[in-house]
N, C-alpha and C. Protein backbone atom coordinates (compact mmCIF):
# COMPACT_ATOMS: atom_id res chain seq x y z
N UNK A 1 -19.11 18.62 19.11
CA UNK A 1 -18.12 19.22 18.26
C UNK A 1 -18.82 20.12 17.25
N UNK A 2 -18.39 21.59 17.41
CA UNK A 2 -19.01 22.50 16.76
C UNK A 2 -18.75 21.86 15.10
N UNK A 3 -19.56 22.26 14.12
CA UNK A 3 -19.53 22.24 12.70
C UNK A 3 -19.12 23.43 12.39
N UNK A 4 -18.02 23.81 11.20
CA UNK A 4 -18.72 25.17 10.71
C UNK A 4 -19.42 24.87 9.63
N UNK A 5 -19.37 23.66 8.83
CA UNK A 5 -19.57 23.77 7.36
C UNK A 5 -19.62 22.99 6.26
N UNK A 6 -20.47 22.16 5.93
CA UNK A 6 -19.57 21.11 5.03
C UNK A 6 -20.51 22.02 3.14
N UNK A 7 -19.81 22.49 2.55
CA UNK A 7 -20.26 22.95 1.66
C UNK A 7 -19.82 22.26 0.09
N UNK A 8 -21.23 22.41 -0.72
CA UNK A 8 -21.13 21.23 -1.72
C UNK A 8 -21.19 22.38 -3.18
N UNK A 9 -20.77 22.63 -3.90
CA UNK A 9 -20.87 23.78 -4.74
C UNK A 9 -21.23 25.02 -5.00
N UNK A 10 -20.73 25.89 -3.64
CA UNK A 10 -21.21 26.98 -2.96
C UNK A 10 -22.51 27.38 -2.39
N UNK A 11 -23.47 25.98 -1.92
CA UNK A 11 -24.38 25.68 -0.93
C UNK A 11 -23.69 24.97 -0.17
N UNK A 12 -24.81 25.00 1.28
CA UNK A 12 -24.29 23.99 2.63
C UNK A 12 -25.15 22.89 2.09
N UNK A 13 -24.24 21.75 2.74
CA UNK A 13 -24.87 20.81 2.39
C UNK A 13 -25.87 19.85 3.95
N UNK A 14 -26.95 19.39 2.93
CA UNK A 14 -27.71 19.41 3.96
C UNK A 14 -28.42 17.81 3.45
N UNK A 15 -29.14 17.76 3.09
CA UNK A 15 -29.99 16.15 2.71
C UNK A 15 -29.43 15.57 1.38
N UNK A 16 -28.75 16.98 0.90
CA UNK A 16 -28.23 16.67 -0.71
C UNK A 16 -26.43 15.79 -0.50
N UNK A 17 -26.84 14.37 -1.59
CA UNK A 17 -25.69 14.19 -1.37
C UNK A 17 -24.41 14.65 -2.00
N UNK A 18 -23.31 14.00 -1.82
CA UNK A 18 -22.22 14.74 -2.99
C UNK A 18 -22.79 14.14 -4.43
N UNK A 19 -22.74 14.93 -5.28
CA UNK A 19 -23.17 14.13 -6.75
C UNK A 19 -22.18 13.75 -7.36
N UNK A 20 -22.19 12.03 -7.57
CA UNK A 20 -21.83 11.52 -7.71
C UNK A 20 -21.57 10.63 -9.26
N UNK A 21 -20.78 10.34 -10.46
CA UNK A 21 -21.52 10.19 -11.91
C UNK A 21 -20.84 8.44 -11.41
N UNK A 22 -21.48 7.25 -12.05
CA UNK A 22 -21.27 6.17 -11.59
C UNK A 22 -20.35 5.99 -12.68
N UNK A 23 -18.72 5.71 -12.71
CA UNK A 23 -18.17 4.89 -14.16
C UNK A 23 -17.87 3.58 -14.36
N UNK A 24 -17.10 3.07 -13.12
CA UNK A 24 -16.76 1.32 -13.68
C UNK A 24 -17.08 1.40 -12.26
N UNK A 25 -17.47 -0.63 -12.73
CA UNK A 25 -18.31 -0.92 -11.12
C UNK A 25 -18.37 -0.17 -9.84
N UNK A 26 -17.49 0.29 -8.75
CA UNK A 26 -17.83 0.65 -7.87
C UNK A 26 -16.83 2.37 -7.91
N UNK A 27 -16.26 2.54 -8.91
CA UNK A 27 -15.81 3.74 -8.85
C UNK A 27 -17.19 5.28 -9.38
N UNK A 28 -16.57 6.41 -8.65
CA UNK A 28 -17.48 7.24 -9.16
C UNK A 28 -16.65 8.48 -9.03
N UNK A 29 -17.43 9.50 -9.57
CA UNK A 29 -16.80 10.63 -10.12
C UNK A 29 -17.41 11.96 -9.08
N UNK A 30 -17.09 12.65 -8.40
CA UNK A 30 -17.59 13.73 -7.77
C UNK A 30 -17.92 14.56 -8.40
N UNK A 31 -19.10 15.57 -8.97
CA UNK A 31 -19.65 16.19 -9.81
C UNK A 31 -19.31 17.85 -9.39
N UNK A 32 -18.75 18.02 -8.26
CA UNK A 32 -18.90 19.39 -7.49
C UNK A 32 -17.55 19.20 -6.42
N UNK A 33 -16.60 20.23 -6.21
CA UNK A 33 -16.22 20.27 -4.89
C UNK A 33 -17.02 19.93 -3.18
N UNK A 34 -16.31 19.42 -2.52
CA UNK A 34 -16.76 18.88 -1.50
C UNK A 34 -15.89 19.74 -0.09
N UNK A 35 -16.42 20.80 0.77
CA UNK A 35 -15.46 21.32 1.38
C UNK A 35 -16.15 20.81 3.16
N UNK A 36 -15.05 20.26 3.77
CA UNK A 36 -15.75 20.07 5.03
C UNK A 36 -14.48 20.89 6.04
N UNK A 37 -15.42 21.43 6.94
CA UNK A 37 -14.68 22.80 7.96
C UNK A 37 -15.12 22.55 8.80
N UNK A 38 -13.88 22.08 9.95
CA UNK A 38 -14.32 22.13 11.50
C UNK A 38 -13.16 23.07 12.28
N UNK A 39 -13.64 22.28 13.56
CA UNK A 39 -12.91 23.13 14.35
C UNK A 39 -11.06 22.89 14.08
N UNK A 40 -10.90 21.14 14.11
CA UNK A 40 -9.80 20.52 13.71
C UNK A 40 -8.94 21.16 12.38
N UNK A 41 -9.96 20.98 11.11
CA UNK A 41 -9.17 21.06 10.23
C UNK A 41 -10.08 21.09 9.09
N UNK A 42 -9.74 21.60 7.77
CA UNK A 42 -10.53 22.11 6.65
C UNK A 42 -10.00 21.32 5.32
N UNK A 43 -10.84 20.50 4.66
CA UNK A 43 -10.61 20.04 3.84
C UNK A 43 -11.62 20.07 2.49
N UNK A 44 -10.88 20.10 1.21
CA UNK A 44 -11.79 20.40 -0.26
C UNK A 44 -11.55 19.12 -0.65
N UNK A 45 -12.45 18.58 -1.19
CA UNK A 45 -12.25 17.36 -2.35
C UNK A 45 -12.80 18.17 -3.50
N UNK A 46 -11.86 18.10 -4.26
CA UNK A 46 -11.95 18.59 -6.10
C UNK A 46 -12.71 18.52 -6.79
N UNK A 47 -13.53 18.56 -7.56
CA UNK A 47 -14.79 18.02 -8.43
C UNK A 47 -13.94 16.98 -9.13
N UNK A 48 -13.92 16.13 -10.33
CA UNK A 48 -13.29 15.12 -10.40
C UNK A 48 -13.08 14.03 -9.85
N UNK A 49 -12.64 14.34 -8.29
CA UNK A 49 -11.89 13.05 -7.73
C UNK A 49 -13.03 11.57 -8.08
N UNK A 50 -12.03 10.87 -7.89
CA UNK A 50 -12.96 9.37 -8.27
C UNK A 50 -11.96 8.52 -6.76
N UNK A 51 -13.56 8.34 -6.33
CA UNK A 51 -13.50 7.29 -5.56
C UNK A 51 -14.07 6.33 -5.34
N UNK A 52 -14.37 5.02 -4.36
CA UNK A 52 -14.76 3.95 -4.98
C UNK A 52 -15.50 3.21 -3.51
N UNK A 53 -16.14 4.53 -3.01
CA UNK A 53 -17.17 4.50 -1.59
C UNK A 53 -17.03 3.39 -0.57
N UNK A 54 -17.59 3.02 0.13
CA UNK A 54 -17.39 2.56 1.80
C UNK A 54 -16.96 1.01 0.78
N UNK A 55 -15.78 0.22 1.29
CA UNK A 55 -15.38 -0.69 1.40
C UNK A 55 -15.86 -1.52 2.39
N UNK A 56 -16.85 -1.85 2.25
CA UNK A 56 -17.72 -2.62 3.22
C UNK A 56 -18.19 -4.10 2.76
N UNK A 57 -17.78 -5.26 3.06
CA UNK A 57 -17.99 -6.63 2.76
C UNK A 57 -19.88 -6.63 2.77
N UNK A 58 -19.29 -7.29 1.26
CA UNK A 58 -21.19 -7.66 0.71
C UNK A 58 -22.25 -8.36 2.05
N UNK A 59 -21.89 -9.23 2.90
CA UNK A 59 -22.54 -9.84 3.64
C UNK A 59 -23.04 -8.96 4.33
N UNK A 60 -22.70 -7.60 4.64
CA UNK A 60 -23.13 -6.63 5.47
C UNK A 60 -24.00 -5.44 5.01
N UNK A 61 -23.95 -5.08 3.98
CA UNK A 61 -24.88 -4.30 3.26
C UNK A 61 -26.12 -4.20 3.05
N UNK A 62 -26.67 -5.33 4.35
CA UNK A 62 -27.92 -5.22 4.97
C UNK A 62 -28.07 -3.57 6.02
N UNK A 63 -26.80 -3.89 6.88
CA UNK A 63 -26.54 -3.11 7.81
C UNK A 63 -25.99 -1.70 7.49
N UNK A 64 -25.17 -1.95 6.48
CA UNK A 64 -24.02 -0.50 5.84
C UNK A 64 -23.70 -0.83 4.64
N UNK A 65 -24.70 0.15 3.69
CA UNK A 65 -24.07 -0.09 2.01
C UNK A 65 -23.18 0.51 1.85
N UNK A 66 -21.91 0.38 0.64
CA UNK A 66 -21.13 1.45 0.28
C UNK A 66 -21.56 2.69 0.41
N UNK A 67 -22.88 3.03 0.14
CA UNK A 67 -23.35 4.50 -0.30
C UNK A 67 -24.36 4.40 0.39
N UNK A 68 -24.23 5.07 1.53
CA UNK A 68 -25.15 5.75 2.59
C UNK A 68 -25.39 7.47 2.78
N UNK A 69 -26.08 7.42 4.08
CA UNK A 69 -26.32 8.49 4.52
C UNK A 69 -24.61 9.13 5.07
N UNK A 70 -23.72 8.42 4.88
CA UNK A 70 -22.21 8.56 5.49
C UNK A 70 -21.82 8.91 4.49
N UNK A 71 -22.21 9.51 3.11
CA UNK A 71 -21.40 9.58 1.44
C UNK A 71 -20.21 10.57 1.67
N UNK A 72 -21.19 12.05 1.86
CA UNK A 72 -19.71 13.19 2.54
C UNK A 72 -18.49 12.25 3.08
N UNK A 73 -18.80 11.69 3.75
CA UNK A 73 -17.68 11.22 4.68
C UNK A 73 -16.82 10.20 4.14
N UNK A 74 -17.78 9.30 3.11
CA UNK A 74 -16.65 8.35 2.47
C UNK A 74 -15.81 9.13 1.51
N UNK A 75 -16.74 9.99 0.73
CA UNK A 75 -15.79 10.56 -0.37
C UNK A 75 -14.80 11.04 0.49
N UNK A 76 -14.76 12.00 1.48
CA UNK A 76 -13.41 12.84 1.98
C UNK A 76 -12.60 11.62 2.63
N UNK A 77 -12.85 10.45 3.14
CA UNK A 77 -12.14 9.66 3.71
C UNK A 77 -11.51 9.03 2.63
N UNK A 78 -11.92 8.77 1.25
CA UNK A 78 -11.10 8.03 0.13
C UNK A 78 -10.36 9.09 -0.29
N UNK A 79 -10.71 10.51 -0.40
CA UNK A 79 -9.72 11.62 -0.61
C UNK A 79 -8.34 11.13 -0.01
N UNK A 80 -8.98 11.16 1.18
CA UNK A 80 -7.31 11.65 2.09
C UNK A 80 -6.73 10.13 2.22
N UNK A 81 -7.16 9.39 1.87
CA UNK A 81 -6.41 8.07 1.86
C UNK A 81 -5.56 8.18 0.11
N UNK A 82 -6.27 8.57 -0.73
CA UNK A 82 -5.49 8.51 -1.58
C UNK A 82 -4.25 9.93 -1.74
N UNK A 83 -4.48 10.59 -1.08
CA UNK A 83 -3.91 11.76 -1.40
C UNK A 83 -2.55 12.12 -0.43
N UNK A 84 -2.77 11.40 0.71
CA UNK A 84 -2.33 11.59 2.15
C UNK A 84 -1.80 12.74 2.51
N UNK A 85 -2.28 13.74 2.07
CA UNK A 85 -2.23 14.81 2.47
C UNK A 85 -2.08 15.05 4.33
N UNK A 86 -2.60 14.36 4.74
CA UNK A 86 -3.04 13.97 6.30
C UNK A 86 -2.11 12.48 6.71
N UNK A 87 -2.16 12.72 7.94
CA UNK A 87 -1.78 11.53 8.65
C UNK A 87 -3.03 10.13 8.49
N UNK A 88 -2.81 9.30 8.69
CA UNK A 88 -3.94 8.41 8.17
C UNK A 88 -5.02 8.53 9.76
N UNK A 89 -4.49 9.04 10.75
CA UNK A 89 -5.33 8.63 11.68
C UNK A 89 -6.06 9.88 11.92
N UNK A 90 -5.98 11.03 10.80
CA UNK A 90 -6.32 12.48 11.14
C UNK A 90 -7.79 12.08 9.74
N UNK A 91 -7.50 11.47 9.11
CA UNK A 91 -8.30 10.97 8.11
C UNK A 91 -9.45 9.94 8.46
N UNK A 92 -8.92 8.87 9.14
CA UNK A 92 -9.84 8.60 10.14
C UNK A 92 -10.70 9.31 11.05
N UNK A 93 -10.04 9.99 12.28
CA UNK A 93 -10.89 11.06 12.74
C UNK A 93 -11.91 11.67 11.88
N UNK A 94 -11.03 12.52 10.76
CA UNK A 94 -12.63 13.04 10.13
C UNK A 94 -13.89 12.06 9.61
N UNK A 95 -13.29 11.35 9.04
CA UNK A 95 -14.67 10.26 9.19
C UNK A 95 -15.19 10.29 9.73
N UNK A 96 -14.98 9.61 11.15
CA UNK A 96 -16.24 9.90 11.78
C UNK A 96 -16.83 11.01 12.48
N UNK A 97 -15.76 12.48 12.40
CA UNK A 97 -16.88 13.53 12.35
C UNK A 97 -17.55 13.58 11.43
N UNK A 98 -17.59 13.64 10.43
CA UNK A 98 -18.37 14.04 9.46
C UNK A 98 -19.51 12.99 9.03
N UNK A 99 -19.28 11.35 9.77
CA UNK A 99 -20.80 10.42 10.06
C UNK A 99 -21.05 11.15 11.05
N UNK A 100 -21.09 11.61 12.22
CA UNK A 100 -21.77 12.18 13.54
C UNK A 100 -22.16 13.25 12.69
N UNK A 101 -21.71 14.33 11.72
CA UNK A 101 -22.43 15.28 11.23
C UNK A 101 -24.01 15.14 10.47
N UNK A 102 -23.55 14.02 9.77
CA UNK A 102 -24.58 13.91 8.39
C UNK A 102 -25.24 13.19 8.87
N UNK A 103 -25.39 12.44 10.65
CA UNK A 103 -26.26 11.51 11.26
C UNK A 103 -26.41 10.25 11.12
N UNK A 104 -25.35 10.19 10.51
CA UNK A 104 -25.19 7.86 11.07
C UNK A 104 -25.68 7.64 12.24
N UNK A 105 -26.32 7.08 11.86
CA UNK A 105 -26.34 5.78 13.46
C UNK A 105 -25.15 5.67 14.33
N UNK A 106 -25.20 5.86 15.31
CA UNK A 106 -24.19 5.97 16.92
C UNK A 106 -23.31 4.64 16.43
N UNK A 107 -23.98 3.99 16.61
CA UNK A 107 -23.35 2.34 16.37
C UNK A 107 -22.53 2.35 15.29
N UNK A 108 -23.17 2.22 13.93
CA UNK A 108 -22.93 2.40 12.55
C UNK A 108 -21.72 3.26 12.37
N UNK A 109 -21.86 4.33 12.46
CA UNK A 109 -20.21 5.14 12.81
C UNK A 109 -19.35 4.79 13.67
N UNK A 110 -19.43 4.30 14.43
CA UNK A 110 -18.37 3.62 15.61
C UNK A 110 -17.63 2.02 14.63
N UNK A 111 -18.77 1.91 14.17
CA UNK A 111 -18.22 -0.11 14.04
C UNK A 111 -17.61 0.46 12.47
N UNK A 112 -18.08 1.70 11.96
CA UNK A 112 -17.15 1.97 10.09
C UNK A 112 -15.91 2.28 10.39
N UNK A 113 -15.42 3.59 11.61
CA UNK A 113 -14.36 3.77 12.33
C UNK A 113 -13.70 2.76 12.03
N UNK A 114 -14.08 2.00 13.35
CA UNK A 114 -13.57 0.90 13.89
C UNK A 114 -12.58 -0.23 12.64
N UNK A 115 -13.40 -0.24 11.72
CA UNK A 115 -13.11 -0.79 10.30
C UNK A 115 -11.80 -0.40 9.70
N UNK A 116 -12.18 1.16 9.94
CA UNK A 116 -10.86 1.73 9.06
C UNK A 116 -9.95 1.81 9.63
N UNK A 117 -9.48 1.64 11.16
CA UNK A 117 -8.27 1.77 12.18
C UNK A 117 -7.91 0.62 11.95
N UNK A 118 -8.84 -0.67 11.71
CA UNK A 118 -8.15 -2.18 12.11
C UNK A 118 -7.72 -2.21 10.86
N UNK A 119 -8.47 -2.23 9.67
CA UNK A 119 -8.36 -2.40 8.43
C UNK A 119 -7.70 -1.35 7.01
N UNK A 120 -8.10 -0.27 7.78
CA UNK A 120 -7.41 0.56 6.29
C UNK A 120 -5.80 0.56 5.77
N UNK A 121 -4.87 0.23 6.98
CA UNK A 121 -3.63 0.23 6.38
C UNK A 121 -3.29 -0.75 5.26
N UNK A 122 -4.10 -1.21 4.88
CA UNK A 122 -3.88 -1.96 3.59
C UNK A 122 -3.92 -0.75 2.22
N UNK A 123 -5.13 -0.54 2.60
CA UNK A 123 -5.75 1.21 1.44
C UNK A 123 -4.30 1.74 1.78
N UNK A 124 -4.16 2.18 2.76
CA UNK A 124 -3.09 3.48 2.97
C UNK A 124 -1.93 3.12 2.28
N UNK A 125 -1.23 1.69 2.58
CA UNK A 125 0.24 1.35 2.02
C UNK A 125 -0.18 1.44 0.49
N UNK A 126 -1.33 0.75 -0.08
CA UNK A 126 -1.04 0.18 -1.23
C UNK A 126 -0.91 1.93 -2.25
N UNK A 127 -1.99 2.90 -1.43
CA UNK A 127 -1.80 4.34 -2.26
C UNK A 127 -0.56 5.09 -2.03
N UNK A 128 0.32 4.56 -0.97
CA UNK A 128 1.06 5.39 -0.71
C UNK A 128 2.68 4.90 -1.69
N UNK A 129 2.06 3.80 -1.72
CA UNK A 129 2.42 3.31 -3.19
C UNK A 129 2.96 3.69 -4.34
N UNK A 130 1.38 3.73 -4.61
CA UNK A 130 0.92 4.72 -6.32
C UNK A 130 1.08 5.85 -5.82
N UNK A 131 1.37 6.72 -4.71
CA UNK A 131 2.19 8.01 -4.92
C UNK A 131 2.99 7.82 -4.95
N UNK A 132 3.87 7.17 -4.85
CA UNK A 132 5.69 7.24 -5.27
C UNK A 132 5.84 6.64 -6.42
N UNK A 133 4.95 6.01 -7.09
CA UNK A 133 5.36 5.39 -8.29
C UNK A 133 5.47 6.53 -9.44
N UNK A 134 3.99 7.67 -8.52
CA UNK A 134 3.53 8.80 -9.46
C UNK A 134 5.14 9.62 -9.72
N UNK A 135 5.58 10.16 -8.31
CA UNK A 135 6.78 11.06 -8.46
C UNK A 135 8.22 10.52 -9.28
């Protein structure tokens, strides 16, 4: 799957991660827009947004910390879960393009996927939530 682009404050982004400011325990602050462009579909995360990285059970964070080499991908995946701008399974998808981009482990991206299809509709209802509470 061709890339065109994942660009981090009008550089491509490449070893650099999204910068990130740490505020309460596991939430953080995106320091820069985050734009990822494929063939599928084109998405910006805002400078601001606060998200609160890979939801991944402590026992495993041998294997997959919240904050990996997968960061691009969690931030835009907590984007579009909170935002739902997207269908939840188009949000999924990009996930794991964008681990196959930034080079997860084959495995490692398959079994985080895997996570968020069995598991995220909890994330999805509870934000879709707090958007209607918002309007």
């Amino acid at each position: 799957m061709a890339v065109t682009a994942i660009v981090m404050g009008g550089r491509y982004l490449s070893d650099d991660w999204p910068p990130l400011t740490m505020l309460t325990g596991r939430e953080r602050r995106l320091e820069e827009p985050l734009i990822w462009i494929d063939e599928a579909r084109a998405v910006c995360v805002p400078a601001g947004f606060i998200c609160d990285l890979a939801s991944i059970p402590r026992c495993l964070w041998w294997w997959a910390a919240p904050d990996g080499v997968y960061r691009p991908a969690v931030v835009i995946h907590d984007y579009d879960y909170k935002t739902q701008r997207v269908p939840r399974s188009t949000g999924d998808r990009t996930f794991l393009r964008v681990m196959d981009h930034v080079d997860t482990r084959d495995t490692q991206a398959r079994a985080m996927w895997l996570g968020v299809r069995v598991g995220g509709w909890s994330a999805w209802r509870k934000n879709r939530q707090a958007l209607q509470l918002q309007q």
